[in-house]
Protein backbone atom coordinates (compact mmCIF):
# COMPACT_ATOMS: atom_id res chain seq x y z
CA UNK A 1 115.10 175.16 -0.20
CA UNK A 2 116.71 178.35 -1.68
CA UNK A 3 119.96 177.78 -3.42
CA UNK A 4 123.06 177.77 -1.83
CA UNK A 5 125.61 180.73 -3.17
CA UNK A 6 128.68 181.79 -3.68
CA UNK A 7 129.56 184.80 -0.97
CA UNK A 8 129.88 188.22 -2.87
CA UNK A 9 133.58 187.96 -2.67
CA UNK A 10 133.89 185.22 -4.51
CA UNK A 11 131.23 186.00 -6.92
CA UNK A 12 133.14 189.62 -7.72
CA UNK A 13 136.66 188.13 -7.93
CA UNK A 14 135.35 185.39 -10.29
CA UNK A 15 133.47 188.06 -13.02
CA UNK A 16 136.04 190.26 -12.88
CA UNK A 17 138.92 187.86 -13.67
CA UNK A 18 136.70 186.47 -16.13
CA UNK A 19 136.10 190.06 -17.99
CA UNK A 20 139.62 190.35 -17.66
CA UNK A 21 141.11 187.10 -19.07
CA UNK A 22 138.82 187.83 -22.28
CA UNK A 23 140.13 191.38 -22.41
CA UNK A 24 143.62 190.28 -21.96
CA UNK A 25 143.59 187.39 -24.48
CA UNK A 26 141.91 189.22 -27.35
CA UNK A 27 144.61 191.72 -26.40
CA UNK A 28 147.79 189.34 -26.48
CA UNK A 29 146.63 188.77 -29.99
CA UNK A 30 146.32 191.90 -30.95
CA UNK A 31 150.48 192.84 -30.12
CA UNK A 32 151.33 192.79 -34.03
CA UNK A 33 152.55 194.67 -36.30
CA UNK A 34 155.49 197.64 -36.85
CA UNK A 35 156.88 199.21 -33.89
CA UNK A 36 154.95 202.68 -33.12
CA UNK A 37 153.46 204.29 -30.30
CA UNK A 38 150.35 202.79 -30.31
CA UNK A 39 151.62 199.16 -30.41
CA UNK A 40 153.97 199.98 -27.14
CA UNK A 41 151.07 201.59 -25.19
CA UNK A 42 149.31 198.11 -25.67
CA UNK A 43 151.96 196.24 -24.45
CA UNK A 44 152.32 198.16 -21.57
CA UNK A 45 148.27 197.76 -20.79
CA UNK A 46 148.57 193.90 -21.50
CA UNK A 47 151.48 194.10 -18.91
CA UNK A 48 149.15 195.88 -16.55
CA UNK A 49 146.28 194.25 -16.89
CA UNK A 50 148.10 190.65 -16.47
CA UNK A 51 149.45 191.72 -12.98
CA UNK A 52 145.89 192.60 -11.81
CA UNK A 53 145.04 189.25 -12.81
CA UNK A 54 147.81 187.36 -11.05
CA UNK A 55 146.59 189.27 -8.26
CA UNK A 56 142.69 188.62 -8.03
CA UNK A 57 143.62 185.17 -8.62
CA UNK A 58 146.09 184.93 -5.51
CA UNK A 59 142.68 187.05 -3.56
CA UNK A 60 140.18 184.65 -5.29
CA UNK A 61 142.48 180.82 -4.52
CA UNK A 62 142.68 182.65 -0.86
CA UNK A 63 139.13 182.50 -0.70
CA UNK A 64 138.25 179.17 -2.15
CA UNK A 65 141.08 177.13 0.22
CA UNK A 66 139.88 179.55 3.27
CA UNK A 67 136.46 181.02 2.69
CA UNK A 68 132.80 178.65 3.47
CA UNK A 69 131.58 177.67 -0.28
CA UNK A 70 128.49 176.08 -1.53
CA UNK A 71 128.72 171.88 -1.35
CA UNK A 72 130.29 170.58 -4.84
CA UNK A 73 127.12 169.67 -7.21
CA UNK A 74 126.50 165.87 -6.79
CA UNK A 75 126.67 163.29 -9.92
CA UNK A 76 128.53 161.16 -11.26
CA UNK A 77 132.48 160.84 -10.28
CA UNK A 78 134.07 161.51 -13.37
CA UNK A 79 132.03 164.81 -14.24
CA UNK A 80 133.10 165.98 -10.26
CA UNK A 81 136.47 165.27 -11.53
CA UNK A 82 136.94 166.70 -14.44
CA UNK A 83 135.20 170.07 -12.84
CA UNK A 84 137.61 169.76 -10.26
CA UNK A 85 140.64 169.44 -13.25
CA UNK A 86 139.22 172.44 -15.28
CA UNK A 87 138.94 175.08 -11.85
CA UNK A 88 142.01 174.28 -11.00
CA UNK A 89 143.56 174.53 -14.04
CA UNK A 90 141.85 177.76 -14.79
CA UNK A 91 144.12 178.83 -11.14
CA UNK A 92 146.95 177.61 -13.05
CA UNK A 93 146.44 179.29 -16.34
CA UNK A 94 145.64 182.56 -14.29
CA UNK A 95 148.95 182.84 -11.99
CA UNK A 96 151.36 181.26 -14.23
CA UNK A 97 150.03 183.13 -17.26
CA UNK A 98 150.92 186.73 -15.97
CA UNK A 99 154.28 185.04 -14.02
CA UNK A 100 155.75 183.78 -17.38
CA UNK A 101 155.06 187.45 -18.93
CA UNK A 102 156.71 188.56 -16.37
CA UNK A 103 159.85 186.84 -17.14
CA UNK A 104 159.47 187.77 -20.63
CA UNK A 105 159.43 191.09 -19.78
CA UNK A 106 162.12 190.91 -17.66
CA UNK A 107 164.56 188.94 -19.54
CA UNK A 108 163.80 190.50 -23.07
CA UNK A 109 166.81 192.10 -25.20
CA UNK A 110 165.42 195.32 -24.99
CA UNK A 111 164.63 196.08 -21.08
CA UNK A 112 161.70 198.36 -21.32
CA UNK A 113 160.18 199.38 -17.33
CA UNK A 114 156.86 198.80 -16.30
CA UNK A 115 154.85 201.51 -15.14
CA UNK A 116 151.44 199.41 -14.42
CA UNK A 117 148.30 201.64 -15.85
CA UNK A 118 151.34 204.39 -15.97
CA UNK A 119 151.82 204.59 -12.10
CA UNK A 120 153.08 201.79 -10.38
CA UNK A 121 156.41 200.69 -11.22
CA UNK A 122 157.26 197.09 -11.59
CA UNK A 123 160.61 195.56 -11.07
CA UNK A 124 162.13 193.04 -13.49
CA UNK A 125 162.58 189.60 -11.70
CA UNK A 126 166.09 188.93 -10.87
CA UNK A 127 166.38 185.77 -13.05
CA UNK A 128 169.02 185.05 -16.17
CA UNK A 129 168.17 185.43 -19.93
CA UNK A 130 168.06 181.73 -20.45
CA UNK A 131 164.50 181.66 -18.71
CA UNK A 132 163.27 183.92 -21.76
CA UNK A 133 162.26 181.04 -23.81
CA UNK A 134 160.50 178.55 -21.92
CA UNK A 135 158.40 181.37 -20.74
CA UNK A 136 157.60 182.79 -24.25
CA UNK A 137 156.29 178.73 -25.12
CA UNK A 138 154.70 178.50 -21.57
CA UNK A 139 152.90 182.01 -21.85
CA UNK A 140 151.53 181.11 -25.28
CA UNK A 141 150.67 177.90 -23.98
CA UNK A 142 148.61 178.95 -21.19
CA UNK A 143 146.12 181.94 -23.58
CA UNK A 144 145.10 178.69 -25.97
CA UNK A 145 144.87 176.47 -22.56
CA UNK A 146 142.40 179.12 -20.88
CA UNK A 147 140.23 179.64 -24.32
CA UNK A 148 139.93 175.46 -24.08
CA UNK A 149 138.83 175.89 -20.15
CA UNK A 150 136.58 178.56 -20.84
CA UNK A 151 134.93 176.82 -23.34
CA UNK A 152 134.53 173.37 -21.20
CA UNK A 153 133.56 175.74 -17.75
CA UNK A 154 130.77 177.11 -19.93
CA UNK A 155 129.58 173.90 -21.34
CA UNK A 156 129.87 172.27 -17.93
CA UNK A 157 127.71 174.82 -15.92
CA UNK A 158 125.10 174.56 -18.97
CA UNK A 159 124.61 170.84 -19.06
CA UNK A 160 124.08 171.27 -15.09
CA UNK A 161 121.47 173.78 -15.56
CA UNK A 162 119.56 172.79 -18.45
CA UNK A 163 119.94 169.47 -19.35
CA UNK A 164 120.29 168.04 -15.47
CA UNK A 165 117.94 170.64 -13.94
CA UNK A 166 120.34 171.86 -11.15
CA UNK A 167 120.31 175.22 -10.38
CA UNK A 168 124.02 175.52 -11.03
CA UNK A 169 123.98 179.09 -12.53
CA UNK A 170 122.26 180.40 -9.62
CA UNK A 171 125.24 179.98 -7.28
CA UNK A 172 127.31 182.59 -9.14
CA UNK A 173 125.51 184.95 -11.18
CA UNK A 174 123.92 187.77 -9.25
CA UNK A 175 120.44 188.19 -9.56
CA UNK A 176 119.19 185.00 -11.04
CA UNK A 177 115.97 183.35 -10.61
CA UNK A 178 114.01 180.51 -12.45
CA UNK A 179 115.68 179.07 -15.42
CA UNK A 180 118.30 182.23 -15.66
CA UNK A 181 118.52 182.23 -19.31
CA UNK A 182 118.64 186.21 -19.51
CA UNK A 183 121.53 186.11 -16.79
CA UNK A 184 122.94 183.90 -19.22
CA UNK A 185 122.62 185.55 -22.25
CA UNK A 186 123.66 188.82 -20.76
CA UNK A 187 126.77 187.65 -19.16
CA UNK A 188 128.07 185.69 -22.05
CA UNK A 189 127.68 189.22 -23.64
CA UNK A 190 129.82 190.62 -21.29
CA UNK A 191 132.48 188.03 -21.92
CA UNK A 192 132.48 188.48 -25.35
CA UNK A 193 132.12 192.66 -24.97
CA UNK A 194 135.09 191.98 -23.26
CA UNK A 195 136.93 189.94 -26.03
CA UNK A 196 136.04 193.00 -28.38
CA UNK A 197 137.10 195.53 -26.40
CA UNK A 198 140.75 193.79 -26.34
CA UNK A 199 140.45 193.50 -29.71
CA UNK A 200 139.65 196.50 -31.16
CA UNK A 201 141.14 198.47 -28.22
CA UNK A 202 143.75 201.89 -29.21
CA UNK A 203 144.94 203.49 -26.34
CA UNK A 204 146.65 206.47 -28.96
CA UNK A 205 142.82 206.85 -29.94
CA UNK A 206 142.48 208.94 -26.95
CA UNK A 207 144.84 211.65 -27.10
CA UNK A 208 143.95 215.12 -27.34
CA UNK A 209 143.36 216.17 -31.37
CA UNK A 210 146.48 217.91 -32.49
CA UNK A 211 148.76 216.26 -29.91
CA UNK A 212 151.43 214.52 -32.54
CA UNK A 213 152.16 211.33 -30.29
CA UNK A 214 151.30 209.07 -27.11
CA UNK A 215 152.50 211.15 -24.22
CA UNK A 216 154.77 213.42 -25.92
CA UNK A 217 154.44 217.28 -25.17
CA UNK A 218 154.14 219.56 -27.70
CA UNK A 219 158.13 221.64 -28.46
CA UNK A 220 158.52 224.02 -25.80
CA UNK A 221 158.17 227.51 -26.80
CA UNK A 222 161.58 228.50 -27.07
CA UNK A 223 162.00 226.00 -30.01
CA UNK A 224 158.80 226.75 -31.48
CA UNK A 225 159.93 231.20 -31.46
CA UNK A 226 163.35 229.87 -33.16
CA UNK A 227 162.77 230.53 -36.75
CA UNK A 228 164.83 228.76 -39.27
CA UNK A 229 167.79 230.71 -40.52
CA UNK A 230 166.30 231.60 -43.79
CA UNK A 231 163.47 232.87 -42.59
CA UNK A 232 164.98 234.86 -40.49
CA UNK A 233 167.42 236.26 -42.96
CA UNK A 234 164.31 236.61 -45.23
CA UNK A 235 162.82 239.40 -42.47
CA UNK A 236 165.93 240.93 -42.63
CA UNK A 237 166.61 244.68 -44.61
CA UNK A 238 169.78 245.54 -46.11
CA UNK A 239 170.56 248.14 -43.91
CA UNK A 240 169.79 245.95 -40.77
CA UNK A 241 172.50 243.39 -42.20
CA UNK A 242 174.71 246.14 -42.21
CA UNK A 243 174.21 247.32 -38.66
CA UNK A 244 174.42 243.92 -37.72
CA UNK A 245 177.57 243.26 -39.51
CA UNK A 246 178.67 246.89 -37.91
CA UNK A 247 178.14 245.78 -34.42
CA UNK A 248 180.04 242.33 -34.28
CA UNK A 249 183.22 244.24 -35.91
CA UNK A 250 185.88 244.16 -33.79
CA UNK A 251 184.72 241.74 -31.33
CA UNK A 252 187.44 240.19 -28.91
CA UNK A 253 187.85 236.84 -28.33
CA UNK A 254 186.50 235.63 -24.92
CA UNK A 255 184.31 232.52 -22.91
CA UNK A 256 180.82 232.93 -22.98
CA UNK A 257 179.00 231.78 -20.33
CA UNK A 258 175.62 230.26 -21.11
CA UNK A 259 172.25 231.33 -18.88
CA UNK A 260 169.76 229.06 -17.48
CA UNK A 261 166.90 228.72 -19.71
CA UNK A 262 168.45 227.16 -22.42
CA UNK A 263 166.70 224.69 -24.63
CA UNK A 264 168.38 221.46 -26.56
CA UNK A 265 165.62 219.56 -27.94
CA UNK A 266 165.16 216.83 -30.54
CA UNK A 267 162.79 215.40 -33.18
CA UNK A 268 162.47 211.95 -33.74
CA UNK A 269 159.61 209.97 -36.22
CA UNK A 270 157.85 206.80 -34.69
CA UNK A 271 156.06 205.26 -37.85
CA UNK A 272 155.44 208.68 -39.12
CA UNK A 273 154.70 210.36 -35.97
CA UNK A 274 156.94 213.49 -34.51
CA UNK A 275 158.03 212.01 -30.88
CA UNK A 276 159.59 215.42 -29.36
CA UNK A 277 161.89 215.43 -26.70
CA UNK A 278 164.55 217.68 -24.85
CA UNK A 279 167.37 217.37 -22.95
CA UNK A 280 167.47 218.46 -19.05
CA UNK A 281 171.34 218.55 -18.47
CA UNK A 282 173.75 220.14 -20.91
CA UNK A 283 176.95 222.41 -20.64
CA UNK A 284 178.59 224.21 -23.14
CA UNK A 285 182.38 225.73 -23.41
CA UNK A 286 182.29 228.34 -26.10
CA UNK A 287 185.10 230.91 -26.84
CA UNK A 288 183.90 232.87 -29.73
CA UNK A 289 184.68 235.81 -31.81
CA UNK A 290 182.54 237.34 -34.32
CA UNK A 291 186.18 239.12 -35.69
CA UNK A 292 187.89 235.81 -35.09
CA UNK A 293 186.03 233.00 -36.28
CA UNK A 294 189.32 231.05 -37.15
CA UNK A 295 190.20 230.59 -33.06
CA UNK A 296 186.64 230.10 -31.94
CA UNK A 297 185.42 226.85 -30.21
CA UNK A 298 182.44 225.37 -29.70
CA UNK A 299 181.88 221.95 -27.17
CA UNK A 300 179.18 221.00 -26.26
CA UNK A 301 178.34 217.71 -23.51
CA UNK A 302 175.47 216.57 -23.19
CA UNK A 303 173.83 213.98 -20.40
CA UNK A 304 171.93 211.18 -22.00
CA UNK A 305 170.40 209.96 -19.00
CA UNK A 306 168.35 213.32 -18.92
CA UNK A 307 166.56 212.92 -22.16
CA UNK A 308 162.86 213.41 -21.59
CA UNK A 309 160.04 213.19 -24.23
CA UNK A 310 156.90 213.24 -21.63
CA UNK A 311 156.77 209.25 -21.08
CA UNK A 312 159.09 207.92 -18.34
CA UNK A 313 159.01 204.01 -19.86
CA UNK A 314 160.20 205.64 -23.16
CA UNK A 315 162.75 207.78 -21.66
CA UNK A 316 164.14 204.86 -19.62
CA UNK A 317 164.03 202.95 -22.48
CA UNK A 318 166.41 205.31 -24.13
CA UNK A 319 168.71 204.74 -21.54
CA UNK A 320 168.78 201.13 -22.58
CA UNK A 321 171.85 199.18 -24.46
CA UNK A 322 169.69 199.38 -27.34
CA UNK A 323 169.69 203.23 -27.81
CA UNK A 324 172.02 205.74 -25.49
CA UNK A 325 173.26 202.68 -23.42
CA UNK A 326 173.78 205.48 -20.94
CA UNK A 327 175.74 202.93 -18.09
CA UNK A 328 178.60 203.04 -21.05
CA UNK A 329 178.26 206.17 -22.79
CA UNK A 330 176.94 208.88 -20.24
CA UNK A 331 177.46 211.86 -22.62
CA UNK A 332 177.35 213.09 -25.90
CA UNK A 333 179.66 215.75 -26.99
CA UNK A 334 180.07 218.34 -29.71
CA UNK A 335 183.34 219.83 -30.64
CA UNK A 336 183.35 222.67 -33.41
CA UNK A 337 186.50 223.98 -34.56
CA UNK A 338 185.66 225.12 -37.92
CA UNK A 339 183.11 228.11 -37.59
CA UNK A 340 181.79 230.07 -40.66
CA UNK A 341 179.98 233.06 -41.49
CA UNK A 342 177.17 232.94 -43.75
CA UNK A 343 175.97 236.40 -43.79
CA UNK A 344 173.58 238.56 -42.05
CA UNK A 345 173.36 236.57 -38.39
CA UNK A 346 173.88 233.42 -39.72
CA UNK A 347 176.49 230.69 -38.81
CA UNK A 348 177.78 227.55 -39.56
CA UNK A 349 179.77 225.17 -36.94
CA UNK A 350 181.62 222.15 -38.62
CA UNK A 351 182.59 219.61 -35.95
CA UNK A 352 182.22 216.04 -34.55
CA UNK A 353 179.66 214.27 -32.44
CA UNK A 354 180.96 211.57 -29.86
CA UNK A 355 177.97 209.42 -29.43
CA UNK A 356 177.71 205.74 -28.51
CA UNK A 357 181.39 205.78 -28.52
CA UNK A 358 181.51 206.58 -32.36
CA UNK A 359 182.34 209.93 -33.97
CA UNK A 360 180.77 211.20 -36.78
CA UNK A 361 181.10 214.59 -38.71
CA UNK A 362 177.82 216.83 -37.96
CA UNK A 363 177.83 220.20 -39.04
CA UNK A 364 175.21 223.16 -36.60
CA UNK A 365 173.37 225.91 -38.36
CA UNK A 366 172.25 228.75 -36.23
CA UNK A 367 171.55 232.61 -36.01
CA UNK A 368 173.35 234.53 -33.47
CA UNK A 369 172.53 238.13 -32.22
CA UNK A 370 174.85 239.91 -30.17
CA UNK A 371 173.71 243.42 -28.32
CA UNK A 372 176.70 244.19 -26.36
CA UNK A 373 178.02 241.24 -23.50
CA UNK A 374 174.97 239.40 -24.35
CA UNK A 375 174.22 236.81 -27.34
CA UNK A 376 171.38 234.77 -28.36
CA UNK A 377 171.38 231.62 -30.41
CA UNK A 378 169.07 229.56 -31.89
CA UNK A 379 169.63 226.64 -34.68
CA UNK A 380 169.39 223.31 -36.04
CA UNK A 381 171.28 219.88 -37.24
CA UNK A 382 170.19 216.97 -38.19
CA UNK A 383 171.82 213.67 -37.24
CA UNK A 384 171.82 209.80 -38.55
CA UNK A 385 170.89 207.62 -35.74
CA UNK A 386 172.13 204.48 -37.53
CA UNK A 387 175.56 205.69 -37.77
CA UNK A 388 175.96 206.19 -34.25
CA UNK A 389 174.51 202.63 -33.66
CA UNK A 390 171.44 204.33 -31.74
CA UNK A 391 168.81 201.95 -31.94
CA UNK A 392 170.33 197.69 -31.93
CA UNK A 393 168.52 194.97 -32.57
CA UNK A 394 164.93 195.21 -34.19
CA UNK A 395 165.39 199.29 -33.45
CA UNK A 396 168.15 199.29 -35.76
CA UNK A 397 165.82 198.98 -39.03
CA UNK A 398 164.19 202.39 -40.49
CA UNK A 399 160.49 201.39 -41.19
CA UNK A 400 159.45 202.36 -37.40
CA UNK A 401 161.72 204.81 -36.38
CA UNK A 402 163.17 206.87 -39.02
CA UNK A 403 167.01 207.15 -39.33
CA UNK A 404 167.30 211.38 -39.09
CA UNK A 405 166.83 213.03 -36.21
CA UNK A 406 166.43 216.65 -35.90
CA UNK A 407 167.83 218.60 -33.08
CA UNK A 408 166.56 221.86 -32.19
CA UNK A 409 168.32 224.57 -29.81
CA UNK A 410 168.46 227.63 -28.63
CA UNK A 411 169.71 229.66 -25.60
CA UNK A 412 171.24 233.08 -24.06
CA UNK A 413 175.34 233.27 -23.45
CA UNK A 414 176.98 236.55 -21.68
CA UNK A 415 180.75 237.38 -21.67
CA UNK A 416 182.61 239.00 -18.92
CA UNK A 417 181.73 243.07 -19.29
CA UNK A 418 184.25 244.71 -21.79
């Protein structure tokens, strides 16, 4: 009589969970070491792929309670039993597995969204931080629980086939015939090709050569033309100084108005990596005098909540308490009061950065050209993340991310016609 199988359905669901629990465990192990880019892209694929498994297992426990299956293999009670134990188990190991990271995820310290395979988004579950560690021991729990299934579900379906003679293999592996020992071999290989690949996998591996970090786009242009202030004033001829210095003479002071276009950028370093980023919304109040440097004013107010460095799970992560905390601190700002002349076109603005609620001295370098009611500006600062308290917790150490940040601007201001 020919062997009674599995339908297709089942026979799918149950490889490709099993391809997937390998992949996923070899990959839970592999979420070590220093925080970088590379080590949050895996978390965010182990996140994904355990939701895909809680879901083939809800499709593939639909179709075993609902779905015609082959009769159970006959013999003796205990060995029905303990089959019976192990596949249900295996359900067990499969939902609550992915549920419990779940909860870690959503009652960790540092709430960082899920964006599953970098599309979907998935919500936290609405539950307290006191569920954070039972699930952390029942998650662990439940990758050495499914390596101990495995192994006995493998050993179980072997004794059937070789050592009792039933055709046991034949009811789930596509394709077999006759004593199915290269259906064996080959998907045991899968399994463990599986295993490796969660192993040894690197999602920053795959980015384009020359691309500095996971996701991040490369400075926009307009930071990229800004050249530092010496070499700019390197470029520069005596005689153009002086023309320069000519035309600013006399200058009244009045409110600038900044132009669209404008570019207020930053450069952080993720374990040695450049992460660059920009900010979307930002203002700026100047009243300025080239003749009259002792009444200028510079502010500057800047929304957190718009910073964007090319990933939205990182940039919502910046939002977080641990770094912006944006719900509490929606702005940065920048007032200069002390404004200095260097020579040539370069400046100096000495003022104070309001960030995190703390306020630190920071001091802005920049160029500035001026060709009648029109003015462009371009410069630099550099910042200690630490002292603003950007960055709590395990972000607050300076192996991953490194304490200075670089900011980068540049942008065209008009005054009312003279």
């Amino acid at each position: 009589m020919p062997t009674q199988r599995y339908s297709c359905t089942a026979i799918t669901l149950h490889w490709l969970i099993a391809l997937l629990l390998a992949f996923q465990i070899a990959l839970g192990w592999a979420l070590e070491g220093s925080n970088s880019p590379e080590l949050f892209a895996r978390y965010q694929l182990h996140k994904s792929v355990g939701i895909s498994i809680l879901l083939l297992s809800l499709a593939r426990l639909a179709v075993r309670l609902f779905a015609v299956r082959p009769p159970v293999s006959d013999g003796p009670a205990w060995t029905r039993t303990l089959a019976s134990i192990v596949h249900w188990l295996f359900y067990l190991v499969m939902i609550l597995g992915p549920i419990t990271g779940w909860l870690l995820v959503s009652t960790a310290r540092v709430q960082v969204p899920t964006l599953l395979y970098g599309i979907i988004p998935l919500p936290h579950l609405p539950v307290g931080r006191g569920w954070h560690e039972p699930a952390e021991t029942i998650h662990g729990a439940m990758a050495w629980l499914a390596i101990g299934l495995f192994l006995l579900h493998v050993a179980g379906a072997l004794r059937q086939q070789w050592l009792l003679g039933k055709p046991e293999l034949q009811r789930m592996i596509p394709f077999v015939r006759g004593k199915a020992v290269g259906a064996v071999i080959g998907a045991l290989a899968l399994v463990v090709g599986a295993f490796a690949m969660g192993r040894m996998v690197h999602p920053d591996h795959e980015r384009p050569a020359g691309q500095k970090t996971l996701a991040s786009p490369a400075p926009a242009p307009a930071a990229r033309a800004a050249p530092p202030p010496a070499v700019a004033e390197s470029n520069k001829t005596a005689e153009a100084e002086a023309a320069e210095d000519a035309t600013v003479i006399a200058q009244p002071l009045t409110d600038w108005t900044v132009a669209s276009g404008g570019r207020l950028g930053f450069t952080a370093r993720w374990n040695g990596e450049a992460v660059d980023g920009r900010f979307d919304r930002w203002r700026a109040a100047i009243r300025f005098s080239p003749d009259d440097l002792a009444k200028s004013q510079i502010r500057v107010t800047v929304d957190l909540a718009s910073a964007d460095t090319g990933d939205g799970q990182r940039d919502d992560t910046l939002k977080s308490s641990e770094f912006f905390d944006t719900g509490a601190h929606p702005s940065a700002i920048f007032t200069a009061r002390d404004i200095r002349h260097l020579g040539g076109n370069r400046h100096e603005a000495r003022g104070s950065l309001d960030l995190r609620g703390v306020s630190k001295p920071v001091t802005l370098r920049f160029t500035l050209s001026i060709d009648g009611d029109r003015a462009r500006v371009a410069g630099t600062a550099r910042i200690d993340r630490t002292a603003f308290g950007v960055g709590q917790g395990e972000w607050a150490a300076t192996d991953a991310i490194a304490a200075s940040v670089d900011i980068a601007f540049s942008f065209t201001a008009t005054r009312p016609a003279s």
